[in-house]
PDB file of N, CA and C in Angstrom:
ATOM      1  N   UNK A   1      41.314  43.153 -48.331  1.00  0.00           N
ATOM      2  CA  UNK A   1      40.174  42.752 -49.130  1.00  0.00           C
ATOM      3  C   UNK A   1      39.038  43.747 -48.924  1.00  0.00           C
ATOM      4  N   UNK A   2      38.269  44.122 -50.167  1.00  0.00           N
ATOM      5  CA  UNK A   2      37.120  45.276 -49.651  1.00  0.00           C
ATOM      6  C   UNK A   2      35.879  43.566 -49.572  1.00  0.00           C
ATOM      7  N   UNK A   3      34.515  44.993 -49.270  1.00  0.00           N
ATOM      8  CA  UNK A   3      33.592  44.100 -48.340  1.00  0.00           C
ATOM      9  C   UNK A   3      32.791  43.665 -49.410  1.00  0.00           C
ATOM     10  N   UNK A   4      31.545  43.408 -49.401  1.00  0.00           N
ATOM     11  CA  UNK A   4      30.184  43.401 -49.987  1.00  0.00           C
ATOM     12  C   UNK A   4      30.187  45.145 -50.170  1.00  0.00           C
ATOM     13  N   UNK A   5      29.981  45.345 -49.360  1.00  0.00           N
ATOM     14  CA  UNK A   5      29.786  47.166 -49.683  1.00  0.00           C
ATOM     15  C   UNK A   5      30.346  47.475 -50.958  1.00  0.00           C
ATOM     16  N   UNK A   6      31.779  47.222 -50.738  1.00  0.00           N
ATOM     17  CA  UNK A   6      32.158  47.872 -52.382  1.00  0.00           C
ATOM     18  C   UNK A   6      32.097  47.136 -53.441  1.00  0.00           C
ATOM     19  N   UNK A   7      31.558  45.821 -53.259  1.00  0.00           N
ATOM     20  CA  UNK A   7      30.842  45.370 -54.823  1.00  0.00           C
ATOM     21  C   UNK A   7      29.826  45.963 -54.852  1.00  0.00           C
ATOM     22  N   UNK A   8      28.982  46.530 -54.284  1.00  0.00           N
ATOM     23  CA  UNK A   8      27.331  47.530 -54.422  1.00  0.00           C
ATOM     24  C   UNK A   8      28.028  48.300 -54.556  1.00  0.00           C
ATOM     25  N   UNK A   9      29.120  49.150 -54.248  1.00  0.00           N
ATOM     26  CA  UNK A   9      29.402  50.135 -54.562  1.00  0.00           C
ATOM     27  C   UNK A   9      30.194  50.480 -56.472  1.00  0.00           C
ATOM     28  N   UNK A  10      30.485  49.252 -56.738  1.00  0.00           N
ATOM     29  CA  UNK A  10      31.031  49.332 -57.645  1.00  0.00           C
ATOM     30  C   UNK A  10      30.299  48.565 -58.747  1.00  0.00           C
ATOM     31  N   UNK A  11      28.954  48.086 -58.270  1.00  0.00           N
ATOM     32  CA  UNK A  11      27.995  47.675 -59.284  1.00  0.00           C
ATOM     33  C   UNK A  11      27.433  49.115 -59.861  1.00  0.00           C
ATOM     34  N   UNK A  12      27.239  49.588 -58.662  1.00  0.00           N
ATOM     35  CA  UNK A  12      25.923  51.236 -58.372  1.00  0.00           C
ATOM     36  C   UNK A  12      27.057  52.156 -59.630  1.00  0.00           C
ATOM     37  N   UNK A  13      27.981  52.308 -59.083  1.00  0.00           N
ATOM     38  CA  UNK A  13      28.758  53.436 -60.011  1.00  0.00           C
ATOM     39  C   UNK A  13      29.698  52.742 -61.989  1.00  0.00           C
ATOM     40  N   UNK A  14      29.218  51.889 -62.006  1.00  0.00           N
ATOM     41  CA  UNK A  14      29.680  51.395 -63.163  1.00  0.00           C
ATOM     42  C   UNK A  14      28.754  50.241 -63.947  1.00  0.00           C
ATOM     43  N   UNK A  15      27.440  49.906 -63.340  1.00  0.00           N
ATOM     44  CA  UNK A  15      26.670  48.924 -64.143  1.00  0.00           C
ATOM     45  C   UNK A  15      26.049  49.887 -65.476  1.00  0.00           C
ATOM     46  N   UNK A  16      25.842  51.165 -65.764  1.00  0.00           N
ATOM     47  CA  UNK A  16      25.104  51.630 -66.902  1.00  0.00           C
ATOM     48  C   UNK A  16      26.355  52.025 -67.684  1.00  0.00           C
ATOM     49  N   UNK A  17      27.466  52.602 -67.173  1.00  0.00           N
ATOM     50  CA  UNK A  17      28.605  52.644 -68.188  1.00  0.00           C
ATOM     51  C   UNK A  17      28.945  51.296 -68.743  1.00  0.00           C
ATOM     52  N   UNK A  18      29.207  50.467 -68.321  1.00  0.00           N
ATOM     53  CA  UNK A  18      28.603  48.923 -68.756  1.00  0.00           C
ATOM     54  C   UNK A  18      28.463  48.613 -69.675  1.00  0.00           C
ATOM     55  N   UNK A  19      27.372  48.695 -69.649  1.00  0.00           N
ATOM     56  CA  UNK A  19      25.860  48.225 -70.117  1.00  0.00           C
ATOM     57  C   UNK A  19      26.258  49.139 -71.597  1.00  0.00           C
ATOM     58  N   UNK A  20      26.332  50.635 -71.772  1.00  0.00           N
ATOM     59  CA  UNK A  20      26.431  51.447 -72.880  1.00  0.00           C
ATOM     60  C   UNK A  20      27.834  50.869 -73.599  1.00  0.00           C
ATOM     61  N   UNK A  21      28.479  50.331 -72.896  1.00  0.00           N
ATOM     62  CA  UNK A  21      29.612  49.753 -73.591  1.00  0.00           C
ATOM     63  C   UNK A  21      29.797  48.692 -74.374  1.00  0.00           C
ATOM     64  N   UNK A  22      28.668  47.518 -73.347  1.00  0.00           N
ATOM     65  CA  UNK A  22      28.450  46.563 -74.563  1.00  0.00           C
ATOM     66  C   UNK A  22      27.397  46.696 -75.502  1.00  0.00           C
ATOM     67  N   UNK A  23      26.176  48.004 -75.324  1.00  0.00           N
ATOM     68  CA  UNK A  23      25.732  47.853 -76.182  1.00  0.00           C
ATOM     69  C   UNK A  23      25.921  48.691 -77.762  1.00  0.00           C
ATOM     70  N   UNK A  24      26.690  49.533 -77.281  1.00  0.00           N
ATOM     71  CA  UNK A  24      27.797  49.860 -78.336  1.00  0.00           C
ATOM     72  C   UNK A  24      28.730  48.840 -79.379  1.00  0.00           C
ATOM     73  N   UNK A  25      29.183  47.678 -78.664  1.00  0.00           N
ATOM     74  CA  UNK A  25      29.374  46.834 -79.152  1.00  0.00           C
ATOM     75  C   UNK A  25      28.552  45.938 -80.021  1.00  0.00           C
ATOM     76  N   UNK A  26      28.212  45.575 -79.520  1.00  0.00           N
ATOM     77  CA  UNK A  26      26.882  44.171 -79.833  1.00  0.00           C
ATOM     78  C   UNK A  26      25.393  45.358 -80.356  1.00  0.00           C
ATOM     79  N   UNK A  27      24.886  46.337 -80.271  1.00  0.00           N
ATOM     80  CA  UNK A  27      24.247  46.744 -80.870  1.00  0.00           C
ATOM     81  C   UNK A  27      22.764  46.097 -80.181  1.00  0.00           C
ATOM     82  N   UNK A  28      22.640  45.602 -78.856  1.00  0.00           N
ATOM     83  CA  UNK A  28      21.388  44.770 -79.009  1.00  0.00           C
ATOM     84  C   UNK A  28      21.169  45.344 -77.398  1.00  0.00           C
ATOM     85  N   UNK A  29      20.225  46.107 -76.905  1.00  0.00           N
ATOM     86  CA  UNK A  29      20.781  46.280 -75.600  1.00  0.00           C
ATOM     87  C   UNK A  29      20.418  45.498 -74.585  1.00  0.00           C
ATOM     88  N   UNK A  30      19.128  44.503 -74.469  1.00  0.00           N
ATOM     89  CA  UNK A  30      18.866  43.688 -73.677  1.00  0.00           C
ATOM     90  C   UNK A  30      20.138  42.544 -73.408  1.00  0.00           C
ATOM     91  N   UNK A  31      20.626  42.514 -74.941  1.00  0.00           N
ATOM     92  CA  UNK A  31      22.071  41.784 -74.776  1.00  0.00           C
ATOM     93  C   UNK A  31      22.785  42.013 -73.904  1.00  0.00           C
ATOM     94  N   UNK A  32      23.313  43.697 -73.942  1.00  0.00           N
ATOM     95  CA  UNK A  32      23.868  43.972 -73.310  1.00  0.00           C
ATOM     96  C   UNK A  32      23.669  43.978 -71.940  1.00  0.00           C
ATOM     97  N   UNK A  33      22.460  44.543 -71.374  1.00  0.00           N
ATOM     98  CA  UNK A  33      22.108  44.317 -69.831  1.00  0.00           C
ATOM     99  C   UNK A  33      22.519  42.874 -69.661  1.00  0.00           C
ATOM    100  N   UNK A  34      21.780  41.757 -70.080  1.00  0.00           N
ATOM    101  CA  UNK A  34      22.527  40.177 -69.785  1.00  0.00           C
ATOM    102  C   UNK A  34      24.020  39.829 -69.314  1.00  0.00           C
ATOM    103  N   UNK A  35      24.479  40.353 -70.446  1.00  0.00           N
ATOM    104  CA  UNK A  35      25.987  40.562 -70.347  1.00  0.00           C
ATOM    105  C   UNK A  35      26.888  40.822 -69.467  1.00  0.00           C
ATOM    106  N   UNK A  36      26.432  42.379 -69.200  1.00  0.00           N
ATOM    107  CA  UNK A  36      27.120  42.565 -67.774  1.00  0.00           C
ATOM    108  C   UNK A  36      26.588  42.136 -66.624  1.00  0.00           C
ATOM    109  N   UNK A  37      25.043  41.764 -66.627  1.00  0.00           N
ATOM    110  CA  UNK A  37      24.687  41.090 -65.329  1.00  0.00           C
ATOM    111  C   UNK A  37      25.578  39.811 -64.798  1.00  0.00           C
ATOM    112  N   UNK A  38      25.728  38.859 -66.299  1.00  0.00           N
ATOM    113  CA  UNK A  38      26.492  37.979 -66.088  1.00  0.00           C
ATOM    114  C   UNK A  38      28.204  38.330 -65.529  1.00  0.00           C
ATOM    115  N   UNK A  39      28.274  39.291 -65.947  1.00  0.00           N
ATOM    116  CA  UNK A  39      29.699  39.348 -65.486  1.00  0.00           C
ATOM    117  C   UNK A  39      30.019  40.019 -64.541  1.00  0.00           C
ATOM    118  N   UNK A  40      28.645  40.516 -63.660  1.00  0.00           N
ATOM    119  CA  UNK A  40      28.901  41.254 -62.456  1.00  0.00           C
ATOM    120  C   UNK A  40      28.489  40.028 -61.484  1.00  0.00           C
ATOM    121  N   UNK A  41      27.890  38.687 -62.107  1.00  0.00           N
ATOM    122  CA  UNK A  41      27.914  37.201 -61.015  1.00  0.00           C
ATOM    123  C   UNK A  41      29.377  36.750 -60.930  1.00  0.00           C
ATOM    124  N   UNK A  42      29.593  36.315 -62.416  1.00  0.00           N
ATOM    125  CA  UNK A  42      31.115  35.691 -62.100  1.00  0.00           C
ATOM    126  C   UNK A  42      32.246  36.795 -61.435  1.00  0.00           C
ATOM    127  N   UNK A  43      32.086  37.572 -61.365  1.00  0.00           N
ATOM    128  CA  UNK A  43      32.579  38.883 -60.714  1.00  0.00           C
ATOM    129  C   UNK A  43      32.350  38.437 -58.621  1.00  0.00           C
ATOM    130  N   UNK A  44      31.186  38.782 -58.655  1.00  0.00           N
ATOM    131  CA  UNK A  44      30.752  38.313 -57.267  1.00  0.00           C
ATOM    132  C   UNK A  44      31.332  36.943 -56.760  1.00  0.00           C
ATOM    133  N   UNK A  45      31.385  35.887 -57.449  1.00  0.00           N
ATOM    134  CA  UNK A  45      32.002  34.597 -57.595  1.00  0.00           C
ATOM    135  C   UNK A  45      33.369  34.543 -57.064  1.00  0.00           C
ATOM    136  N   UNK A  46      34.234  35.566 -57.591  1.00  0.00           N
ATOM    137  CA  UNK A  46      35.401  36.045 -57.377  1.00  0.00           C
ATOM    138  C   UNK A  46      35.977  36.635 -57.009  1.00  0.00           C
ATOM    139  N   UNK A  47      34.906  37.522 -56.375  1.00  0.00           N
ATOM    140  CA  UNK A  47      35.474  38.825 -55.461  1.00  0.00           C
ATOM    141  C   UNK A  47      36.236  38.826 -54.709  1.00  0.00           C
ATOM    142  N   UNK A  48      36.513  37.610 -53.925  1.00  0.00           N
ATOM    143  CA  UNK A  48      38.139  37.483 -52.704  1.00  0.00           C
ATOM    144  C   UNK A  48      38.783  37.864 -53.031  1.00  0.00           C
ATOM    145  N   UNK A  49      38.877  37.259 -54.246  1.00  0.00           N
ATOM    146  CA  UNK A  49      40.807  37.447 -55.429  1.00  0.00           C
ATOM    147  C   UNK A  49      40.284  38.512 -56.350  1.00  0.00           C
ATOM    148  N   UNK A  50      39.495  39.101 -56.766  1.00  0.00           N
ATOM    149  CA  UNK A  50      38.954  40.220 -57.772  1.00  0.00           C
ATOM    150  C   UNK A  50      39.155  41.494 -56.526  1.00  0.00           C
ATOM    151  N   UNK A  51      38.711  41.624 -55.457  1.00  0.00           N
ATOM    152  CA  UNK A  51      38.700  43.055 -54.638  1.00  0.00           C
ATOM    153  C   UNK A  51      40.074  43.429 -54.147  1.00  0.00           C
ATOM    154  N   UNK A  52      40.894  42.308 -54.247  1.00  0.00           N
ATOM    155  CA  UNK A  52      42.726  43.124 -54.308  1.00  0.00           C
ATOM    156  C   UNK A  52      42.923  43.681 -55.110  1.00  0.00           C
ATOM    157  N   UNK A  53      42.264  43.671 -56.563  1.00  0.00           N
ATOM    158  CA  UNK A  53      42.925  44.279 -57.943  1.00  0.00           C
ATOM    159  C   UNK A  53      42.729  45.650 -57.537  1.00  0.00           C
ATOM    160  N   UNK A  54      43.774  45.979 -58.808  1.00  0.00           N
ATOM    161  CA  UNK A  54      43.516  47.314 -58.459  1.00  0.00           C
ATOM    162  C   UNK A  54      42.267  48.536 -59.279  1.00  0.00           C
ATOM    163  N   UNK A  55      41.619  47.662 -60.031  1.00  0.00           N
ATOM    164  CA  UNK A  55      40.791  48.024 -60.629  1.00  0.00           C
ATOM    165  C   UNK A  55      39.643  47.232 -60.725  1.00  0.00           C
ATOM    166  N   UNK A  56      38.874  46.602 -59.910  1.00  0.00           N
ATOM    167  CA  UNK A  56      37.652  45.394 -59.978  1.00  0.00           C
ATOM    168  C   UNK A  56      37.064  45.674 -61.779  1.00  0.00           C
ATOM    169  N   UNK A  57      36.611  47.148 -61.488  1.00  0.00           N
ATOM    170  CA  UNK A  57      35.852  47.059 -62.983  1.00  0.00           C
ATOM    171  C   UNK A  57      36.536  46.826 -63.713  1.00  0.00           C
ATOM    172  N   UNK A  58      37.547  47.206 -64.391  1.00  0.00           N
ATOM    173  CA  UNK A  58      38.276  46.515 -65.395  1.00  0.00           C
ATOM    174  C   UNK A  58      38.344  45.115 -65.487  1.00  0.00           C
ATOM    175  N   UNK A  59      38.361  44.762 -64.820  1.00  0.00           N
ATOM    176  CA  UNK A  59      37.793  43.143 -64.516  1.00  0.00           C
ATOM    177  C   UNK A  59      36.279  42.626 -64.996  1.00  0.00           C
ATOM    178  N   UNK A  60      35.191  43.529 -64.377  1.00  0.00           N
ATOM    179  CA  UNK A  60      34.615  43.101 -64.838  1.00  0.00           C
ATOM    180  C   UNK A  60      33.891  43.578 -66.534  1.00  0.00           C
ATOM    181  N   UNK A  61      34.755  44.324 -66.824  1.00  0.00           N
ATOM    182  CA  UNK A  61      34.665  44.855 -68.081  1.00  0.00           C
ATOM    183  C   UNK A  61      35.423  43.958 -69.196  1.00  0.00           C
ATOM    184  N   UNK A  62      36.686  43.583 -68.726  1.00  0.00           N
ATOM    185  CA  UNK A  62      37.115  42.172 -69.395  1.00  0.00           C
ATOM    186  C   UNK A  62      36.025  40.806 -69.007  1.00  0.00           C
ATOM    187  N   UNK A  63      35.554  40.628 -68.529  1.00  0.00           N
ATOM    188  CA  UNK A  63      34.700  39.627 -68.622  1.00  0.00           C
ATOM    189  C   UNK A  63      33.353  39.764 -69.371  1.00  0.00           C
ATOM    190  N   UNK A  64      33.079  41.016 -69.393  1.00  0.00           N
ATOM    191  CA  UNK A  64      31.649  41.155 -70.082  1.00  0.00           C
ATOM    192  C   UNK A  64      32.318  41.192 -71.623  1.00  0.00           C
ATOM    193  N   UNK A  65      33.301  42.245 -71.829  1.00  0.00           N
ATOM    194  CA  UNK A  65      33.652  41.769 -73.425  1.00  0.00           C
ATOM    195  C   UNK A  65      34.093  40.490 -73.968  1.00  0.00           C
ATOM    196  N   UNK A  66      34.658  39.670 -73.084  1.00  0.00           N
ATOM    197  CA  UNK A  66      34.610  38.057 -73.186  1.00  0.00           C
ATOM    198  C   UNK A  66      33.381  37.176 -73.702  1.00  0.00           C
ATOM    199  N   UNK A  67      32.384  37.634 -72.953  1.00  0.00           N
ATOM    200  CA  UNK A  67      31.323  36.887 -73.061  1.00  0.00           C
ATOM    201  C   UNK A  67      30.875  37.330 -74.257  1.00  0.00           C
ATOM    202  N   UNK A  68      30.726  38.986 -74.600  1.00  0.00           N
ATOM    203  CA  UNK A  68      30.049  39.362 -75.582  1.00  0.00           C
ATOM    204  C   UNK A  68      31.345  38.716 -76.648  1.00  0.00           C
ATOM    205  N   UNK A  69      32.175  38.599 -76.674  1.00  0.00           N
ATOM    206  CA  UNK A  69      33.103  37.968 -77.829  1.00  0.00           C
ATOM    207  C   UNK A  69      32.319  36.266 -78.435  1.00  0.00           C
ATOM    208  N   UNK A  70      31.978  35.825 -76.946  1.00  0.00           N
ATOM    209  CA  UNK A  70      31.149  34.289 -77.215  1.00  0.00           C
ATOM    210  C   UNK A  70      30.073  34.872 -77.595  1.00  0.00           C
ATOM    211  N   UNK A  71      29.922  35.140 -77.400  1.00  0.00           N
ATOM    212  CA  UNK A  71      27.795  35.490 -77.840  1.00  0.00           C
ATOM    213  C   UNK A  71      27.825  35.531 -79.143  1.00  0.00           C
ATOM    214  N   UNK A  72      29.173  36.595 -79.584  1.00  0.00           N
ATOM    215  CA  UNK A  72      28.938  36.521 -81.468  1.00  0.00           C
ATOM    216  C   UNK A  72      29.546  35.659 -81.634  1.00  0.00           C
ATOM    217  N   UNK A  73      30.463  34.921 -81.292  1.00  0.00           N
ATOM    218  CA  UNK A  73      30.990  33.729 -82.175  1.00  0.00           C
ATOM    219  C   UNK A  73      29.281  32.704 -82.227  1.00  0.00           C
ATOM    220  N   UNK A  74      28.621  32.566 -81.431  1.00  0.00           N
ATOM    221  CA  UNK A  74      27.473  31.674 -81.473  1.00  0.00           C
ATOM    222  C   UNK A  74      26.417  31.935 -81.994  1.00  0.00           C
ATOM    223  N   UNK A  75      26.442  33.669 -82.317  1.00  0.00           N
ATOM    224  CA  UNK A  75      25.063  34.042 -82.977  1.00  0.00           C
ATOM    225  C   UNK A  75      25.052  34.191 -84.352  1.00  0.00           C
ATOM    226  N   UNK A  76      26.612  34.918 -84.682  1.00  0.00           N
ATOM    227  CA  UNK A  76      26.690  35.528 -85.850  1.00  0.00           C
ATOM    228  C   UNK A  76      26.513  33.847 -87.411  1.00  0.00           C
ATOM    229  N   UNK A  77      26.004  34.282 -88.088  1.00  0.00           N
ATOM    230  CA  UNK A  77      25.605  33.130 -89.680  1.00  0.00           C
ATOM    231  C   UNK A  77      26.711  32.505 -89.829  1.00  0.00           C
TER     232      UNK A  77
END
């Protein structure tokens, strides 16, 4: 299992690639900061069973496009 360290470490080196990803998506960027903040909690939430993977961010990159998937089902007319 990695520590706390490498969730800071893997917030620090992947929260603005992120962030440009969902706001590429969604077009809104405060959205986007939300977004992945949220999905770098439920991320933290899970980190026991999330820091064996072999890729955390991809993880939490599937969770932020998740959410941003809900966000437009709830925003869009």
């Amino acid at each position: 299992m990695r520590s706390e360290g490498d969730f800071d470490a893997l917030y620090e080196a992947s929260r603005d690639r992120l962030v440009r990803q969902l706001f590429a998506l969604t077009g809104d960027l405060a959205g986007a900061e939300d977004l992945v903040q949220e999905a770098f909690v439920r991320t933290w939430m899970a980190w026991a069973r999330v820091s064996s993977c072999a890729s955390p961010e991809a993880f939490v990159r599937q969770v932020a496009f998740d959410l941003a998937k809900s966000w437009w089902r709830l925003c869009r007319p």
